[in-house]
Protein backbone atom coordinates (compact mmCIF):
# COMPACT_ATOMS: atom_id res chain seq x y z
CA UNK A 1 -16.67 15.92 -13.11
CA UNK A 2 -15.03 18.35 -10.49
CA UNK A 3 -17.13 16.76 -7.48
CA UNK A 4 -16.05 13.10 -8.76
CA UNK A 5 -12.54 14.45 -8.96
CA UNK A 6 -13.00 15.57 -5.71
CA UNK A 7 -14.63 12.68 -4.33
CA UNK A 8 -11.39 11.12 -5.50
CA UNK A 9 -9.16 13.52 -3.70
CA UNK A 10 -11.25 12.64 -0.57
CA UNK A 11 -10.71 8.90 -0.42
CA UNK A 12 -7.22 8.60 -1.04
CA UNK A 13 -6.08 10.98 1.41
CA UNK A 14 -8.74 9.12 3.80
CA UNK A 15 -7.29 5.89 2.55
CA UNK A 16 -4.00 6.68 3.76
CA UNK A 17 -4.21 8.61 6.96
CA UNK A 18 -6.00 4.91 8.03
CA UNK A 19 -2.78 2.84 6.14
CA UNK A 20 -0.46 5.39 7.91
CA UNK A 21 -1.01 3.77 11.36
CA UNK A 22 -1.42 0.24 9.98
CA UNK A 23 2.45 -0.05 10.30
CA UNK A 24 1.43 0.34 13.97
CA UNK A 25 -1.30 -2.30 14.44
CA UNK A 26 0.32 -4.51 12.52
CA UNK A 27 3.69 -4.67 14.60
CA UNK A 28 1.67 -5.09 17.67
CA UNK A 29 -0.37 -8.49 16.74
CA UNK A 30 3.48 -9.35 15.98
CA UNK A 31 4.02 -10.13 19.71
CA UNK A 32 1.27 -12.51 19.35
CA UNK A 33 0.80 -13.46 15.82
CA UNK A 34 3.22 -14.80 12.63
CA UNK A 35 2.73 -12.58 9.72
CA UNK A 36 1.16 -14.78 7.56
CA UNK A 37 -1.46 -15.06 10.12
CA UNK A 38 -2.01 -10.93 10.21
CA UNK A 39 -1.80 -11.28 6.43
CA UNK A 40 -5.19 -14.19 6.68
CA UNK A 41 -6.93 -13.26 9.45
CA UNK A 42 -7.41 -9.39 8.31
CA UNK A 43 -8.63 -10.57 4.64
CA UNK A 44 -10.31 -13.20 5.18
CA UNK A 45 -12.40 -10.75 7.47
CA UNK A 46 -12.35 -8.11 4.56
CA UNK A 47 -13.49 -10.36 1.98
CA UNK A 48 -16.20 -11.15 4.40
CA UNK A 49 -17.10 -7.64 5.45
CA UNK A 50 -17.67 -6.81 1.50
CA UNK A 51 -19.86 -9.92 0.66
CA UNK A 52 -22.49 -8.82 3.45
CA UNK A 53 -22.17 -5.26 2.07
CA UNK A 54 -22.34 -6.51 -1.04
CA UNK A 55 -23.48 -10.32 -1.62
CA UNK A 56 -24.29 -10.03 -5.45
CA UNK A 57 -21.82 -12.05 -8.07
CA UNK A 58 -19.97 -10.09 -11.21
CA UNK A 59 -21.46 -11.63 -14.51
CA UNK A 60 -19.54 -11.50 -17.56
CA UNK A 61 -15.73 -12.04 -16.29
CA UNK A 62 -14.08 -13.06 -19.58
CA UNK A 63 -10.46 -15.11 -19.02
CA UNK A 64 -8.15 -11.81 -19.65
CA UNK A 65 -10.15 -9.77 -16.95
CA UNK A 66 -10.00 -13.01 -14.91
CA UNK A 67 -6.39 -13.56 -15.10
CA UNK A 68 -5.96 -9.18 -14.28
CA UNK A 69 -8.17 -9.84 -10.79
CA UNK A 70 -5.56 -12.61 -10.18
CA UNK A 71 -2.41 -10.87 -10.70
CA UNK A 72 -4.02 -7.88 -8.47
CA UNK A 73 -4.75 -10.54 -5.48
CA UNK A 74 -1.27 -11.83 -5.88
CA UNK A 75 0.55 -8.54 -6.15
CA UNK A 76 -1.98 -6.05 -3.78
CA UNK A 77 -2.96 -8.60 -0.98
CA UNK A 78 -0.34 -11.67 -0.87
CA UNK A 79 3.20 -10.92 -1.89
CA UNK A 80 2.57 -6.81 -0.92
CA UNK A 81 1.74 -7.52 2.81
CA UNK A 82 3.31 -10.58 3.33
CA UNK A 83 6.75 -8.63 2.29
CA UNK A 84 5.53 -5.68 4.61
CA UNK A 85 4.56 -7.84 7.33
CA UNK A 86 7.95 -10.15 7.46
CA UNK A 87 10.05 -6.71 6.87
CA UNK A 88 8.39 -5.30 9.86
CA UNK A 89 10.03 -8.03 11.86
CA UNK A 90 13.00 -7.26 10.67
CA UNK A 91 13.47 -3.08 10.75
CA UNK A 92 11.06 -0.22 12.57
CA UNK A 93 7.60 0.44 11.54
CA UNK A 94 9.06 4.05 10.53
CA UNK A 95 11.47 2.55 8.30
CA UNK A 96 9.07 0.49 6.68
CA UNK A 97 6.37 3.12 6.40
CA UNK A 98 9.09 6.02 4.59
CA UNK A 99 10.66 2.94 2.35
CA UNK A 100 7.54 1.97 0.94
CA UNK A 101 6.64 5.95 0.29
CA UNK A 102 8.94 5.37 -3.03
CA UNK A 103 6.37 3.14 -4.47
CA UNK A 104 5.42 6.23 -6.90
CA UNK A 105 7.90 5.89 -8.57
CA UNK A 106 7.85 2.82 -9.43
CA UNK A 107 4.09 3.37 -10.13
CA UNK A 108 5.35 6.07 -12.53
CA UNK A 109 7.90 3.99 -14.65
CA UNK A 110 5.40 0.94 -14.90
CA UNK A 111 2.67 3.55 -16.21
CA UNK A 112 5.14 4.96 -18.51
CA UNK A 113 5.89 1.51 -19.80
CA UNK A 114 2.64 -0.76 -19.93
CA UNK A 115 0.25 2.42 -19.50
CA UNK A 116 1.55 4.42 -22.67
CA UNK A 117 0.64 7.76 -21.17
CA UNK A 118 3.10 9.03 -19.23
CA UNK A 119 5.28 10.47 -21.81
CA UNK A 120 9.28 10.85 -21.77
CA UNK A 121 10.44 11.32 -17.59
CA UNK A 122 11.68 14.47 -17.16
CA UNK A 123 14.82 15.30 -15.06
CA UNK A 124 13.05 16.14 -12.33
CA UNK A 125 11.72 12.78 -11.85
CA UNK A 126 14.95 10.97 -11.75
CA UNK A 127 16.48 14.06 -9.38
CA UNK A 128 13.28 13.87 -7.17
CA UNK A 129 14.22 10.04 -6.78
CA UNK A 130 17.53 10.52 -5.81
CA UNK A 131 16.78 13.04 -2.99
CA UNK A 132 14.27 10.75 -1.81
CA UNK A 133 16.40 7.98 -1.84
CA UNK A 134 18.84 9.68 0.56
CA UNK A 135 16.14 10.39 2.88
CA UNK A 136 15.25 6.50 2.51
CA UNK A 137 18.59 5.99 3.55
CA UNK A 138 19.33 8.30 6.44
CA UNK A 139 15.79 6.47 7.86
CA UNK A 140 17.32 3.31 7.72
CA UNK A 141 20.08 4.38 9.86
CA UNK A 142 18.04 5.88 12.20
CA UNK A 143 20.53 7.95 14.17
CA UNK A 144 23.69 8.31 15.22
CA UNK A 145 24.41 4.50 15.70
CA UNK A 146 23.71 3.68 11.62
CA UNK A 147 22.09 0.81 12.77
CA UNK A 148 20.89 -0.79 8.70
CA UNK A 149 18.04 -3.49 8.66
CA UNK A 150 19.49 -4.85 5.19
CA UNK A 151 16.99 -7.49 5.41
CA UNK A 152 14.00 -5.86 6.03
CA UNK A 153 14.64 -2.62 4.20
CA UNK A 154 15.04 -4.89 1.27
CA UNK A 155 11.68 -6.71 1.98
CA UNK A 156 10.16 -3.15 2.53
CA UNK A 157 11.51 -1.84 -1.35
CA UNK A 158 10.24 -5.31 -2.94
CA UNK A 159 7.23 -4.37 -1.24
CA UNK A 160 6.79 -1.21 -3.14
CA UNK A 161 7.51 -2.55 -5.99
CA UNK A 162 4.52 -4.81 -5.92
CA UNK A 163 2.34 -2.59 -4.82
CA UNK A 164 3.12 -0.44 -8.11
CA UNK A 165 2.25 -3.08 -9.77
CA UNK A 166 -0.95 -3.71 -7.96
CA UNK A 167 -1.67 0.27 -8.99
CA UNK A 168 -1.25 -0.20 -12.58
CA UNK A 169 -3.28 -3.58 -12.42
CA UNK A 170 -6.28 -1.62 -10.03
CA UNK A 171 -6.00 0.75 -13.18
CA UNK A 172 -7.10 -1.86 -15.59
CA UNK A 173 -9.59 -3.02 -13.55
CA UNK A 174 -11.17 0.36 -13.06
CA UNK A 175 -11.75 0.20 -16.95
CA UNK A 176 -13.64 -2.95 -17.36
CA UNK A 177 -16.93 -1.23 -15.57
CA UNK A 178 -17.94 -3.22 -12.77
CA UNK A 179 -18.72 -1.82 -9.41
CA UNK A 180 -15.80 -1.30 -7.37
CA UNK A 181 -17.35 -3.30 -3.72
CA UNK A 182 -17.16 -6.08 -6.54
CA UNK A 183 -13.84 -6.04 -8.07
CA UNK A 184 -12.13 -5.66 -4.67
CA UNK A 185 -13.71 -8.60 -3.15
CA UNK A 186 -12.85 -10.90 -6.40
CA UNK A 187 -9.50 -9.04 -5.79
CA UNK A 188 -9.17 -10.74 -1.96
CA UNK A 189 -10.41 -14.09 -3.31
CA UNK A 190 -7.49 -14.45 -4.91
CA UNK A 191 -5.23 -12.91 -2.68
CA UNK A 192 -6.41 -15.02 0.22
CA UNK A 193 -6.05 -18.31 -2.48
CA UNK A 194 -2.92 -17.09 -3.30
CA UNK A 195 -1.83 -16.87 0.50
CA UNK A 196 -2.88 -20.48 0.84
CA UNK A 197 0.87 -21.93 0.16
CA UNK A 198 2.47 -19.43 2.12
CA UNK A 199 0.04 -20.55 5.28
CA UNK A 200 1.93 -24.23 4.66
CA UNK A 201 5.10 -22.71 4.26
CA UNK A 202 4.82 -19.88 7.49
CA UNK A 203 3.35 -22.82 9.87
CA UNK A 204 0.17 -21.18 10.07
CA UNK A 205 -2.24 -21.46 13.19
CA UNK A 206 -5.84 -20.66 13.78
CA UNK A 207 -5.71 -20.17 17.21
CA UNK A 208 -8.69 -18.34 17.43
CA UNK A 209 -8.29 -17.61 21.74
CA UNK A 210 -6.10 -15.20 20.52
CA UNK A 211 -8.64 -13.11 20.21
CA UNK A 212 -10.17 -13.58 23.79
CA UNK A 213 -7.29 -10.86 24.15
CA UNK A 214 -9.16 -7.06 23.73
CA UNK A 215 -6.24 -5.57 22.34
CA UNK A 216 -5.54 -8.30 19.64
CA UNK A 217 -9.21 -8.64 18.85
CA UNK A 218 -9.47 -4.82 18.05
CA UNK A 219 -5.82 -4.24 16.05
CA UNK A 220 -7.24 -7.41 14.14
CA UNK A 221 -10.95 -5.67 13.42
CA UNK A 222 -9.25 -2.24 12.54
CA UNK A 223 -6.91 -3.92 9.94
CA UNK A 224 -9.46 -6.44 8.46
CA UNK A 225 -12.84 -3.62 8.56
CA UNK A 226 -10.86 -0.44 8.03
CA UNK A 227 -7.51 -0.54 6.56
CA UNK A 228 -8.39 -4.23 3.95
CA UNK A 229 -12.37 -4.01 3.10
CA UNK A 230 -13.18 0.08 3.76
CA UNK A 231 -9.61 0.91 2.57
CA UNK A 232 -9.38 -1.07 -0.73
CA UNK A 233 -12.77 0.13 -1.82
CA UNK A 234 -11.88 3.97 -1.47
CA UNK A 235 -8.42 3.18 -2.93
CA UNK A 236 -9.64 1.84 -5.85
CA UNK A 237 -12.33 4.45 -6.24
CA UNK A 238 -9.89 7.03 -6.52
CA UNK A 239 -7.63 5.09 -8.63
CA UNK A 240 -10.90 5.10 -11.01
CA UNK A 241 -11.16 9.11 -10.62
CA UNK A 242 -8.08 10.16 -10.70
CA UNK A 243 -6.04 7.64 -12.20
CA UNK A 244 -2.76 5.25 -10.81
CA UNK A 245 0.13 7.96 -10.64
CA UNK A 246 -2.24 10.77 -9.51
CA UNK A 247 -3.49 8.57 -6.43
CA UNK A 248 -0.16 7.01 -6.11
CA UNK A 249 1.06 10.40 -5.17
CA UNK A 250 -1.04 10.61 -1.31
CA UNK A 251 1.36 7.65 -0.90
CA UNK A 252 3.94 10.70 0.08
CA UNK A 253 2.06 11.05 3.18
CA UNK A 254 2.48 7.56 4.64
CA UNK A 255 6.35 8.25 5.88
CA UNK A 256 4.90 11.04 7.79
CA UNK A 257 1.84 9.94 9.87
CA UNK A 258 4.06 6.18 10.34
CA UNK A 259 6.79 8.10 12.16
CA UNK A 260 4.66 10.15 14.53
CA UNK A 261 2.12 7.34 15.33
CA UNK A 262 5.08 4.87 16.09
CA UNK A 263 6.91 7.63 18.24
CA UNK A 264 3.54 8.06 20.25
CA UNK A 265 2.09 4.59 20.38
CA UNK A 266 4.71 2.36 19.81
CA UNK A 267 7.18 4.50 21.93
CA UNK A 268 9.92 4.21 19.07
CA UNK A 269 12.89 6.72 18.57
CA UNK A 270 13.02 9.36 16.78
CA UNK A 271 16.01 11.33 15.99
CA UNK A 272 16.95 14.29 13.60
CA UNK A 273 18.41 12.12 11.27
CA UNK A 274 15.26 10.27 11.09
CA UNK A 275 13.71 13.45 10.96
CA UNK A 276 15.28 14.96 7.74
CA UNK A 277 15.15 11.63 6.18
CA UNK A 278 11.11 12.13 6.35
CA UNK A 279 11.32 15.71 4.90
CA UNK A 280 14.32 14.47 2.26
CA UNK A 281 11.99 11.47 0.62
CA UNK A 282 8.63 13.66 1.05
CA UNK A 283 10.32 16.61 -1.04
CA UNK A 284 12.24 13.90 -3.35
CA UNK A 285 8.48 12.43 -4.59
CA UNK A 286 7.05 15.58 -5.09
CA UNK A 287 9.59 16.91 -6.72
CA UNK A 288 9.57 13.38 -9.23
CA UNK A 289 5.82 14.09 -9.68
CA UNK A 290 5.19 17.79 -9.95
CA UNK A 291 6.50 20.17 -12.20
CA UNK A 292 5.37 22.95 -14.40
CA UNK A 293 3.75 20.17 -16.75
CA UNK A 294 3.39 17.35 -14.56
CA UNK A 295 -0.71 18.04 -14.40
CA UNK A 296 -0.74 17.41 -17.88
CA UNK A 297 1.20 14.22 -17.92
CA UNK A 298 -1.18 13.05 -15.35
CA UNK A 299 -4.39 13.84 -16.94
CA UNK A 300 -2.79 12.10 -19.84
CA UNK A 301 -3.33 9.31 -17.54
CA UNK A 302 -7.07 9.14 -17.24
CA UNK A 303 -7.28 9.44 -21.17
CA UNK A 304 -5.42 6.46 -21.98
């Protein structure tokens, strides 16, 4: 049990040291490519990547379980990145990547509602989400201008909100007992079929040349290979181990590793206002999450 917990520990802190610097790939197809066509390209390649891995077909699907994988393509691959990718044309990567860091808590109250295992929220949690709301906010000022991205801040919160709702959904799944390669591919299926009206809607194009260009062709891999098909698989496996709020909580690490890669690589400034906004919503979740019985909420969790 301790190695699987381990094991657990392992892939979500792998999972998002890769999703850190997706912020970063992602706003540099931009220049080249809609978000909707990010959003296609890099699934469609990650469904892909997971049938070759693994080409076998789930048996025994009955029309609940069907109807769970659906709601997690819609919520974890359509609406979450397609809100991520439009908000990053509309704010910083480092805004987007500390915004969506409060995604735990919305994990949290979800679990606590459709989850039953949470238990009553403590004071802490409510006082760790206002202190990391005030970092949220001195991020999306950015400096002494107070420059706000209403638009795309607000794209960036919806966008956490979904993805708590993927996590509780990825939960379920975990229970039904079917290998996890398996469940995240029928997971993409639906996401990309969801994604299908929003390729209408976007004025998607193939425009495959694109990809003539080295730099496009090997953002595009390391999204679709690494952070969709390798990602989601690990993700999920340690949603499995060590349940949705516990994994939920390596999410605090995101803000972090988005604001140094996008000061190094994407040459973006960083001030001390951004700065303290980091360390404000990084203390705020863990101080929402851990306390002196917070371990034992959590393994409540994995019981349930």
């Amino acid at each position: 049990m301790g190695n699987r917990k381990s094991a657990g520990h392992l892939a979500a802190l792998f999972t998002i040291i890769i999703w850190g610097t997706t912020f970063i790939s992602t706003k540099v197809l931009l220049t080249d490519f809609k978000p909707v066509e990010i959003l296609f390209f890099r699934f469609v390649m990650g469904f892909a990547a997971l049938f070759l891995v693994c080409p076998h077909r789930m048996k025994g699907v009955n029309r609940r379980q069907e109807m769970i994988f659906a709601l997690a393509g819609l919520c974890g691959v359509c609406l979450y990145y397609l809100l991520e990718n439009i908000a990053l044309t509309y704010t910083m990567a480092s805004n987007v990547g500390v915004i969506i860091s409060v995604a735990p808590f919305f994990t949290a109250i979800l679990s606590h509602i459709f989850l039953k295992s949470e238990g009553k929220l403590r004071a802490n949690f409510f006082i760790g989400f206002v202190v990391a709301m005030a970092g949220v906010a001195l991020i999306s000022f950015n400096g002494s201008r107070m420059e706000l991205n209403p638009v795309g801040d607000v794209l960036a919160v919806l966008a956490a909100f979904v993805w708590a709702c993927y996590s509780i959904l990825t939960r379920k799944i975990s229970s039904f007992g079917y290998p996890v390669i398996l469940t995240t591919r029928r997971t993409f299926f639906y996401g990309i079929l969801f994604m299908v009206p929003a390729l209408l809607f976007f004025n998607f194009e193939m425009g495959l040349e694109r990809f003539a260009d080295m730099t496009s062709l090997l953002n595009i891999l390391y999204l679709g290979l690494g952070a969709s098909a390798l990602c989601f698989v690990t993700w999920n496996l340690a949603v499995k181990e060590l349940g949705a709020v516990k994994t939920s909580v390596y999410i605090y690490m995101v803000p972090v590793i988005t604001v140094v890669t996008s000061v190094f690589i994407l040459k973006e400034p960083v001030t001390w206002v951004s700065v303290m906004g980091t360390v404000l919503a990084v203390v705020g979740l863990f101080l929402s999450e851990y306390n002196g019985k917070g371990s034992d909420n959590i393994a409540n969790e994995q019981e349930d």
